[in-house]
C-alpha atoms as a PDB file:
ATOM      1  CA  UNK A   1     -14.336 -17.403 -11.056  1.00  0.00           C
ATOM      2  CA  UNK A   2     -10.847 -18.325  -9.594  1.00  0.00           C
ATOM      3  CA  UNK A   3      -8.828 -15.588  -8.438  1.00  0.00           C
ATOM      4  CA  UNK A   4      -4.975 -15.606  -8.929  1.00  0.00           C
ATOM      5  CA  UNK A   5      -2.886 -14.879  -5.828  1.00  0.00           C
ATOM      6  CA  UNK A   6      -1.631 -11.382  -6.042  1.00  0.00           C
ATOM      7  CA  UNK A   7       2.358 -11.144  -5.939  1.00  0.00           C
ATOM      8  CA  UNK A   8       2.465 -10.427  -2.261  1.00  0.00           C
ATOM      9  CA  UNK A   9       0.785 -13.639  -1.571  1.00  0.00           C
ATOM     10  CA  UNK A  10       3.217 -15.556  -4.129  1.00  0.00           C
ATOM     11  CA  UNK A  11       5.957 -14.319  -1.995  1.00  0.00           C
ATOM     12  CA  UNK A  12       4.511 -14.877   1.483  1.00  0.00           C
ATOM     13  CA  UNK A  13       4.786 -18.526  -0.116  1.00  0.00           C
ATOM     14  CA  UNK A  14       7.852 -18.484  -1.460  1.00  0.00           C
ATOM     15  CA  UNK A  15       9.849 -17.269   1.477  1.00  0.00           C
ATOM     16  CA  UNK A  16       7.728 -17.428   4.895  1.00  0.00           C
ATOM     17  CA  UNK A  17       8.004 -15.290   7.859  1.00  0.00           C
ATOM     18  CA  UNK A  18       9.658 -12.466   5.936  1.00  0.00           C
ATOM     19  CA  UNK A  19       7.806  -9.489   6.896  1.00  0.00           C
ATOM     20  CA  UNK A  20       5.250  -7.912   4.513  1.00  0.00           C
ATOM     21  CA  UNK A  21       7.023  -5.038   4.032  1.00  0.00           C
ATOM     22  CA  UNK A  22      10.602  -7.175   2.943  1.00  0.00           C
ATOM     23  CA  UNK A  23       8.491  -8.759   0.044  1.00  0.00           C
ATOM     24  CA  UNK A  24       7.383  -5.659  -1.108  1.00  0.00           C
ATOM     25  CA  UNK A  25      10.441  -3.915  -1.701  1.00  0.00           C
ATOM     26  CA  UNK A  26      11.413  -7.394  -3.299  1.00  0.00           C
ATOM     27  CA  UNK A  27       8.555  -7.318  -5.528  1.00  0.00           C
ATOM     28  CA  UNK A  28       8.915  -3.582  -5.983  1.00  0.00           C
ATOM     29  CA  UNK A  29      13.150  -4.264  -7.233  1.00  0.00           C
ATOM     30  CA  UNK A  30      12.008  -7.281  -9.169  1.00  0.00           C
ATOM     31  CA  UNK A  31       9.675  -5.303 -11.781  1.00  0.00           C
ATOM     32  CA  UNK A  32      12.673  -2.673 -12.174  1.00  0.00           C
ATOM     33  CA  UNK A  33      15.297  -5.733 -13.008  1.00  0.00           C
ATOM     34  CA  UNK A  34      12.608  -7.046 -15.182  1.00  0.00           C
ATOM     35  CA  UNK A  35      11.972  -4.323 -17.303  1.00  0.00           C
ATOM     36  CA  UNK A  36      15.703  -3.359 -16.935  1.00  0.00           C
ATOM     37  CA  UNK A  37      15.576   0.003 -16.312  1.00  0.00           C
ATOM     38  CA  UNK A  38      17.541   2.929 -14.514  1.00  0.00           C
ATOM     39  CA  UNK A  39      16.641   6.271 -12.804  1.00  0.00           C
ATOM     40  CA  UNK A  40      14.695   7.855 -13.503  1.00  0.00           C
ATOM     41  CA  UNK A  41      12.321   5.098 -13.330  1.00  0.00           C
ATOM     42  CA  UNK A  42       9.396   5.667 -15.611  1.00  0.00           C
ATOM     43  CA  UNK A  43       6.212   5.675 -13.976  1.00  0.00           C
ATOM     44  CA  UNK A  44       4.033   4.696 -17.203  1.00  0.00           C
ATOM     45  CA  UNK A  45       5.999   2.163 -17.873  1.00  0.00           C
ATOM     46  CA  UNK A  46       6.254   0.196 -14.714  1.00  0.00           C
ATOM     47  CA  UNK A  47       2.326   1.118 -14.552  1.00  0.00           C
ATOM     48  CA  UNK A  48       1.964  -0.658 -18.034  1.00  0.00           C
ATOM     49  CA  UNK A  49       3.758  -3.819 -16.759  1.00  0.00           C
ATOM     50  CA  UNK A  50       1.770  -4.087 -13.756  1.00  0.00           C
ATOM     51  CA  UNK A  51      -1.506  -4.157 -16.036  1.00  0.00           C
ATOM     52  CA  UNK A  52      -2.069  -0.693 -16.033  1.00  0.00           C
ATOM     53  CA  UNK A  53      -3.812   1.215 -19.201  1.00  0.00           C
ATOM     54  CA  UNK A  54      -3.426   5.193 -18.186  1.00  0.00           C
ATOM     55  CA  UNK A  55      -2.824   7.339 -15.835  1.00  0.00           C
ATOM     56  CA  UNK A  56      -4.818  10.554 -15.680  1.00  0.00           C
ATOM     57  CA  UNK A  57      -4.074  14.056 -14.462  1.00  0.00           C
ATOM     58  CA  UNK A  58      -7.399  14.844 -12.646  1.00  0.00           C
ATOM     59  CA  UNK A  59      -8.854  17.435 -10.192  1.00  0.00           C
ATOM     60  CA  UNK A  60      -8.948  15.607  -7.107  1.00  0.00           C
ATOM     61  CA  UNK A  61      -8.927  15.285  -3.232  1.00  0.00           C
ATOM     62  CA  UNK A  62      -6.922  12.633  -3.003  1.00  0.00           C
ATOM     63  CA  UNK A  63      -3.075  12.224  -3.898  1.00  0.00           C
ATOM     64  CA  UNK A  64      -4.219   8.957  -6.287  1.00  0.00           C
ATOM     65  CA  UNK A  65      -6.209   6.403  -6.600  1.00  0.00           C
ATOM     66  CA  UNK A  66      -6.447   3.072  -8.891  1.00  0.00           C
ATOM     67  CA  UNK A  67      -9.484   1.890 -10.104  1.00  0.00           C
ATOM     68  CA  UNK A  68     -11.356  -0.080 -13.200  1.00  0.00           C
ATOM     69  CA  UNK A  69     -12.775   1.882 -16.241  1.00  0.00           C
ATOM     70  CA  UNK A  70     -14.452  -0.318 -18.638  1.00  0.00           C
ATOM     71  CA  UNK A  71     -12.401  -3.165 -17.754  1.00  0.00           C
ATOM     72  CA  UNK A  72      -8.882  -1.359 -18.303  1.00  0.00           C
ATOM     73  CA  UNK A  73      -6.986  -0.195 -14.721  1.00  0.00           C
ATOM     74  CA  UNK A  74      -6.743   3.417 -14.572  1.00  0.00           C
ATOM     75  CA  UNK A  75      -4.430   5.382 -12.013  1.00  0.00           C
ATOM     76  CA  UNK A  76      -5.664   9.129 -11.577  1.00  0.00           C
ATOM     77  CA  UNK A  77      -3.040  11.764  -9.737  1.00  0.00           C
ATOM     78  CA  UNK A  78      -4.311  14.834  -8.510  1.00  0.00           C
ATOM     79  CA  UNK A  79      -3.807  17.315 -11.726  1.00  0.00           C
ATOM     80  CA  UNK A  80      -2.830  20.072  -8.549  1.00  0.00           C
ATOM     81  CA  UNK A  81       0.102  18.081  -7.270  1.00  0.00           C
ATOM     82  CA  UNK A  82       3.809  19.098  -8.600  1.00  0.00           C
ATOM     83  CA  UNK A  83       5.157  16.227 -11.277  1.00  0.00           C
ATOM     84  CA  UNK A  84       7.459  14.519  -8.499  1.00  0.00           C
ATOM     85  CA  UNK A  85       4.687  14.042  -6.064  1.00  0.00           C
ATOM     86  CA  UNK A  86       2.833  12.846  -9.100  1.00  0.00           C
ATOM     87  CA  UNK A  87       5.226  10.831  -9.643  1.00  0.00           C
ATOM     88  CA  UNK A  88       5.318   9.129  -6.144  1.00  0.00           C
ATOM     89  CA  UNK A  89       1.377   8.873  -6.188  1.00  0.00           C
ATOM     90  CA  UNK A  90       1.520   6.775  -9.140  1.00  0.00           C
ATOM     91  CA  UNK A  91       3.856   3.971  -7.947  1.00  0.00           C
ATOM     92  CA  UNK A  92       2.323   4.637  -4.743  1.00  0.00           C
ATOM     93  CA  UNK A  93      -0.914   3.209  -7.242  1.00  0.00           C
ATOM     94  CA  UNK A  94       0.791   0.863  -8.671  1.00  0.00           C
ATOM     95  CA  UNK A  95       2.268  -0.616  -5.760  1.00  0.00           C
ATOM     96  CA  UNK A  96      -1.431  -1.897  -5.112  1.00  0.00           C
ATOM     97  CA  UNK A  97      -1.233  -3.959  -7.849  1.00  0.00           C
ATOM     98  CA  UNK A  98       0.874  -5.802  -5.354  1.00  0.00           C
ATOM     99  CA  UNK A  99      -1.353  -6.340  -2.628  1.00  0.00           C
ATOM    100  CA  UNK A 100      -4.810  -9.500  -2.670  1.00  0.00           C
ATOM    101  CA  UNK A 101      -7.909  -8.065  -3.835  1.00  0.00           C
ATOM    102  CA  UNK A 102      -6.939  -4.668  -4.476  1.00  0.00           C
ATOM    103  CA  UNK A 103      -9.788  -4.631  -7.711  1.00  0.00           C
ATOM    104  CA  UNK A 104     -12.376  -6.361  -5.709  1.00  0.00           C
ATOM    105  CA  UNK A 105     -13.470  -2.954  -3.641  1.00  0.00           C
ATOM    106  CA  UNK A 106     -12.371   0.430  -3.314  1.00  0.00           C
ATOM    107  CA  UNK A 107     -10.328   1.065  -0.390  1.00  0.00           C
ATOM    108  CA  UNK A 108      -9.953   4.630   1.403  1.00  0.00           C
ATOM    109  CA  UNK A 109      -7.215   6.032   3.315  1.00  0.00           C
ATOM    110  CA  UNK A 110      -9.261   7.885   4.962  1.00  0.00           C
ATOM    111  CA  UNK A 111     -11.692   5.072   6.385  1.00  0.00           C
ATOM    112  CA  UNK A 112     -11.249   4.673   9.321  1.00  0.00           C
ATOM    113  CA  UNK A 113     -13.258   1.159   9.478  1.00  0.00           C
ATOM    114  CA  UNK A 114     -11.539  -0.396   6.630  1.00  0.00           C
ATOM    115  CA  UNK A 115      -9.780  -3.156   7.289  1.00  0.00           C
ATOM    116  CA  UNK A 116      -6.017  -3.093   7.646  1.00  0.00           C
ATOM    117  CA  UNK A 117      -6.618   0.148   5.173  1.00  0.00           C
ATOM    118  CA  UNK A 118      -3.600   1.783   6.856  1.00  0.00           C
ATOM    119  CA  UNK A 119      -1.620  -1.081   6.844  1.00  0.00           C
ATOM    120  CA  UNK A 120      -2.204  -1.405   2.814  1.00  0.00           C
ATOM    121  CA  UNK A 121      -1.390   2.223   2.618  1.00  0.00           C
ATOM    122  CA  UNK A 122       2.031   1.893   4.364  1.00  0.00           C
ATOM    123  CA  UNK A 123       2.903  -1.133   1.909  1.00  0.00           C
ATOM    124  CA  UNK A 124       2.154   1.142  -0.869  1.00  0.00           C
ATOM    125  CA  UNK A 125       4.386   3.916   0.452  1.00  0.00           C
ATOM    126  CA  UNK A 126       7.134   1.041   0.609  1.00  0.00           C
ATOM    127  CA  UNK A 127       6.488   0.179  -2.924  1.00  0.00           C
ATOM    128  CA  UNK A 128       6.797   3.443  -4.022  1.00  0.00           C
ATOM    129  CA  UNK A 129       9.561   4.106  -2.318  1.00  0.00           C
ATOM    130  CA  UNK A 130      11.453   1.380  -4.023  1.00  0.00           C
ATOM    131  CA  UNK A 131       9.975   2.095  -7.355  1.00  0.00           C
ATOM    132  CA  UNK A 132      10.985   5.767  -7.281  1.00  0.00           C
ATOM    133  CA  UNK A 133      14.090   5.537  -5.822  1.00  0.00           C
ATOM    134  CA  UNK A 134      15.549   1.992  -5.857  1.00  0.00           C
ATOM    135  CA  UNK A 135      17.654   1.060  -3.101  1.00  0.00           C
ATOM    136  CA  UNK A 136      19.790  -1.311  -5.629  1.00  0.00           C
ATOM    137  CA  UNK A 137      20.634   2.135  -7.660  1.00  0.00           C
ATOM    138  CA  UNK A 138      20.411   4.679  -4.677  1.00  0.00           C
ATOM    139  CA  UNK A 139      22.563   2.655  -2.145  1.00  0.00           C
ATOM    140  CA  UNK A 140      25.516   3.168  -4.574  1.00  0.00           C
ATOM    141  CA  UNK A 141      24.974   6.689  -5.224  1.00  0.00           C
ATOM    142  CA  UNK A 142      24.244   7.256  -1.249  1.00  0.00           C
ATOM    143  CA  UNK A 143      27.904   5.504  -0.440  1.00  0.00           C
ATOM    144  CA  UNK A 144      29.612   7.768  -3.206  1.00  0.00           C
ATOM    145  CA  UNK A 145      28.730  11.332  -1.700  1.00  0.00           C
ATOM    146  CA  UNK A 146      28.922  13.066   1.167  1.00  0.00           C
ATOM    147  CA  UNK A 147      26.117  13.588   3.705  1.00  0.00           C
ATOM    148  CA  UNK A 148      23.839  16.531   3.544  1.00  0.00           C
ATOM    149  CA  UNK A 149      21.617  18.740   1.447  1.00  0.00           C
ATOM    150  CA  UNK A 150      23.707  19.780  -1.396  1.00  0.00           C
ATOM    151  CA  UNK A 151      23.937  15.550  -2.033  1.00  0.00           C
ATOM    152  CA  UNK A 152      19.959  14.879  -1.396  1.00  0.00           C
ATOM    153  CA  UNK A 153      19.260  18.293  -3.785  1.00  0.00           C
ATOM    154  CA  UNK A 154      21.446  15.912  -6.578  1.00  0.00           C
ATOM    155  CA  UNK A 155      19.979  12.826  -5.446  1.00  0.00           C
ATOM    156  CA  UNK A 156      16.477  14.530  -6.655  1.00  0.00           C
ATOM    157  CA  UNK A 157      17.188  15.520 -10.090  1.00  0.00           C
ATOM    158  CA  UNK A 158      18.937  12.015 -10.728  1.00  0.00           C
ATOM    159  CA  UNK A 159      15.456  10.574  -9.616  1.00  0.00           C
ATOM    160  CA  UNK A 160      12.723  12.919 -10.719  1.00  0.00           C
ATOM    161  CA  UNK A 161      11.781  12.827  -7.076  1.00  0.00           C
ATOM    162  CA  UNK A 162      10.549  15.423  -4.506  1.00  0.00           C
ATOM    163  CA  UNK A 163      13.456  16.472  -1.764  1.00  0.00           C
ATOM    164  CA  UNK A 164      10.763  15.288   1.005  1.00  0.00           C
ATOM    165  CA  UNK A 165      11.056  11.464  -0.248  1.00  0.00           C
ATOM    166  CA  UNK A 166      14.732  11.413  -1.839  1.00  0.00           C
ATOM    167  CA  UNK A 167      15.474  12.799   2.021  1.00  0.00           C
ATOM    168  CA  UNK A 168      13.971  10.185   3.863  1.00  0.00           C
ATOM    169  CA  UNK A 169      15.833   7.477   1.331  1.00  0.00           C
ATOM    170  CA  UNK A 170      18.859   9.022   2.233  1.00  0.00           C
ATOM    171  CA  UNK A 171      18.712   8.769   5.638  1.00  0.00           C
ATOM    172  CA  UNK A 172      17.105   5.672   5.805  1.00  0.00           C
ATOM    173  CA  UNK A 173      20.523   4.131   3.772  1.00  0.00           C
ATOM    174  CA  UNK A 174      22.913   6.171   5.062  1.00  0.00           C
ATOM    175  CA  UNK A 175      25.517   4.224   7.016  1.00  0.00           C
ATOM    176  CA  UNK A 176      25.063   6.062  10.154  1.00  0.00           C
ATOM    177  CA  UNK A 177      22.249   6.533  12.047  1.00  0.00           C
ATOM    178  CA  UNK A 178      20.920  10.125  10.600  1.00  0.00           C
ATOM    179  CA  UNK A 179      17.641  12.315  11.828  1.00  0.00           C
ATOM    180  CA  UNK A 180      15.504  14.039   9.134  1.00  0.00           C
END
């Protein structure tokens, strides 16, 4: 059985010595000019593009996870969560779709002897990032308001996102150096 490179190993290809985490946000923006879409992104959507069948609302200790059922790819959120962090743990899931072998084992967080298992994790987080809030769409909005809360508080309802992660976009594209 040959195994297709996943997208993040297409674009290690396609433009070497970027880092990881460049291609993907790159791979992340890509889907959402695909599918050409605006904020709010929708999650079961993008999840549908990326091969995914459902995502489930289930009692849970973990935020998410993605795995196979039957042969279809299932994403199940923690039924617990509130709908933005639901929101975040499903491209957070989805952004695995971008990483090699992501269906060939389950992978914990929480292990502490798997494998670059953190590292995955934090290229996730990047993906989701850029799937919730898309730096294409969010840079604008950033560089048309003023900085503080009132503007992040807005920033959140434009993106069905929680004020924890539209926060830490906002700082992290705000043309000054900012502390959250």
């Amino acid at each position: 059985m040959k195994i297709e490179p996943s997208l993040l190993e297409q674009a290690r290809s396609e433009v070497p010595g970027a880092a990881d985490a460049q291609h993907v946000a790159s791979i992340a923006a890509s889907v959402i000019e695909s599918l050409g879409i605006v904020p709010p992104i929708d999650t079961a959507l993008v999840a549908s593009f990326m091969g995914v069948a459902e995502i489930r609302l289930a009692s849970s200790p973990w935020a998410g996870c993605i795995y196979e059922d039957k042969g279809r790819l299932v994403i199940q959120v923690r039924d617990t969560d509130p709908p933005r962090r639901q929101r975040f743990s499903a491209f957070h899931e989805v952004g695995h779709t971008f990483l090699p072998g992501f269906r060939l084992a389950p992978k914990y967080r929480c292990d502490p002897d798997a494998p670059n298992g953190n590292y995955e994790e934090s290229l996730s987080d990047i993906a989701a990032a850029e799937l919730l809030l898309p730096e294409r769409f969010f840079r604008e909005d950033v560089d048309q308001t003023s900085f503080g809360l009132d503007a992040v508080g807005e920033l959140t309802q434009r993106y069905d996102a929680s004020f924890l992660a539209t926060a830490r976009r906002f700082v992290d594209l705000w043309v000054e150096d900012a502390l959250l």
